[in-house]
C-alpha atoms as a PDB file:
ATOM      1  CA  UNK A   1      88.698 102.251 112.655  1.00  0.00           C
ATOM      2  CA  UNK A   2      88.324 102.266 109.042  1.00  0.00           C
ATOM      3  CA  UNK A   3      91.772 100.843 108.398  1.00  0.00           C
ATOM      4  CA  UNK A   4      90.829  97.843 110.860  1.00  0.00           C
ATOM      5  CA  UNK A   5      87.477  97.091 108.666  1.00  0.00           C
ATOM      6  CA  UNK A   6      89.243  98.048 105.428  1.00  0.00           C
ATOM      7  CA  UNK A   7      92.026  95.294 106.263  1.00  0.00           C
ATOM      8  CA  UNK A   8      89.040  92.943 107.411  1.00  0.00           C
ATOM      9  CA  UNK A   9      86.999  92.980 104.489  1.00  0.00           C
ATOM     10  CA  UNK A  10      90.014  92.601 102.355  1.00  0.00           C
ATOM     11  CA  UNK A  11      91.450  89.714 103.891  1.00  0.00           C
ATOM     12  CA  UNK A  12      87.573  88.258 103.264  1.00  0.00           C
ATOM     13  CA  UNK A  13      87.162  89.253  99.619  1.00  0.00           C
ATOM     14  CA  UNK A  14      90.925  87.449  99.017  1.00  0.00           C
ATOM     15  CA  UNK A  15      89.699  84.828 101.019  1.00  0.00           C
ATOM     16  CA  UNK A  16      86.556  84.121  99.849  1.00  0.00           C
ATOM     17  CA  UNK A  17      87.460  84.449  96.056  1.00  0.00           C
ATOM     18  CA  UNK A  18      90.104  81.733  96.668  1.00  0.00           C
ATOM     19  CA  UNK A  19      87.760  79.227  98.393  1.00  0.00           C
ATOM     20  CA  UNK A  20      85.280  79.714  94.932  1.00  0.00           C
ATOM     21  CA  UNK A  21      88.723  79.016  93.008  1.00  0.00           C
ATOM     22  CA  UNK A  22      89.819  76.237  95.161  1.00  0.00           C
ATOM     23  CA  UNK A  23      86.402  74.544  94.643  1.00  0.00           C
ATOM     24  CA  UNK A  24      87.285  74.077  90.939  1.00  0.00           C
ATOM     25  CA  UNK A  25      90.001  72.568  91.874  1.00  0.00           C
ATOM     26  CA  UNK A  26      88.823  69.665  93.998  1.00  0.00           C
ATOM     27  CA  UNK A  27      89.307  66.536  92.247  1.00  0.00           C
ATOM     28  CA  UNK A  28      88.777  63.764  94.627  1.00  0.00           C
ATOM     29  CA  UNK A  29      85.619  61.426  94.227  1.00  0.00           C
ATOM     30  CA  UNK A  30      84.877  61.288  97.820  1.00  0.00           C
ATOM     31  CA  UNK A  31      84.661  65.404  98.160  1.00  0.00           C
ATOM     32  CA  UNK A  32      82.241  66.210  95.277  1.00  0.00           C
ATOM     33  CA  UNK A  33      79.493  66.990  97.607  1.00  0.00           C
ATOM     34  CA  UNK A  34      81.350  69.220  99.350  1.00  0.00           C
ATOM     35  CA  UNK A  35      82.524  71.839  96.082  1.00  0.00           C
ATOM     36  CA  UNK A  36      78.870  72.851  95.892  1.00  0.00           C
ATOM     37  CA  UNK A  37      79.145  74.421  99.366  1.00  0.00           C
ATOM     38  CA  UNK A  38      82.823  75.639  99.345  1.00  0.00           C
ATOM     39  CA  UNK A  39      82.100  77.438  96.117  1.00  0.00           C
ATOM     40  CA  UNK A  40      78.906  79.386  97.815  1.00  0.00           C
ATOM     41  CA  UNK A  41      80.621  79.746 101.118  1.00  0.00           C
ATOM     42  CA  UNK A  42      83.630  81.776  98.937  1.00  0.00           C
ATOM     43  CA  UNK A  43      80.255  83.402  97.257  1.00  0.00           C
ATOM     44  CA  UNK A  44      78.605  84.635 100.530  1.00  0.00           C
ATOM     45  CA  UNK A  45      82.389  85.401 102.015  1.00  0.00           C
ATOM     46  CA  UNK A  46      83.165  87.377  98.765  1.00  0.00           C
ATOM     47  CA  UNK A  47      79.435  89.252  99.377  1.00  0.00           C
ATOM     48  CA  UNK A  48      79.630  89.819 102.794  1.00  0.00           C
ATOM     49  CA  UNK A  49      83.458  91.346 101.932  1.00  0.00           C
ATOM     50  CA  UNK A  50      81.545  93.741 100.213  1.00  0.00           C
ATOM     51  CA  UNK A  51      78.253  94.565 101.952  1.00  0.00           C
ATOM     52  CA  UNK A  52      80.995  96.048 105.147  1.00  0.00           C
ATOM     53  CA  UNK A  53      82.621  99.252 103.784  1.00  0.00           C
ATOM     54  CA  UNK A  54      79.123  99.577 101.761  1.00  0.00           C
ATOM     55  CA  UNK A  55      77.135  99.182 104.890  1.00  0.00           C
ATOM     56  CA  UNK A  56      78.658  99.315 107.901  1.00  0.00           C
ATOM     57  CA  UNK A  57      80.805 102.134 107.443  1.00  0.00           C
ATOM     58  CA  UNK A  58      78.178 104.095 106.374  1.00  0.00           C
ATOM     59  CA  UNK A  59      76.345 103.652 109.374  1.00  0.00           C
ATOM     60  CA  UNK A  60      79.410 105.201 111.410  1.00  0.00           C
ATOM     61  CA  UNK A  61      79.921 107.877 109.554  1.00  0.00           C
ATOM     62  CA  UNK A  62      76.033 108.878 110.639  1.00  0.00           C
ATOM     63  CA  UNK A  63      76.692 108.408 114.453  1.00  0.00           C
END
């Protein structure tokens, strides 16, 4: 179990720090109001990478 949500979270973190790099890296005109939410959706991704062996796991160990 802890292997599965250790994997998970970080295939997340990788994931969600790439999506804040990629939105540095958009340089067409027509998606420039879309880097705004790519870069917080690699923010929460990153966070919520995070809050799961913090949180979750936690709670499992106490059942």
């Amino acid at each position: 179990m802890k292997v599965i949500v250790f994997i998970i979270s970080l295939v997340l973190f990788v994931g969600g720090i790439a999506l804040m790099g990629y939105s540095f890296g958009v340089t067409d005109l027509g998606k420039v109001h879309f880097v705004p939410g790519m870069f917080v959706g690699g923010l929460i991704t990153t966070s919520i990478a995070v809050f799961i062996p913090m949180h979750v796991l936690n709670w499992a160990d106490r059942a």
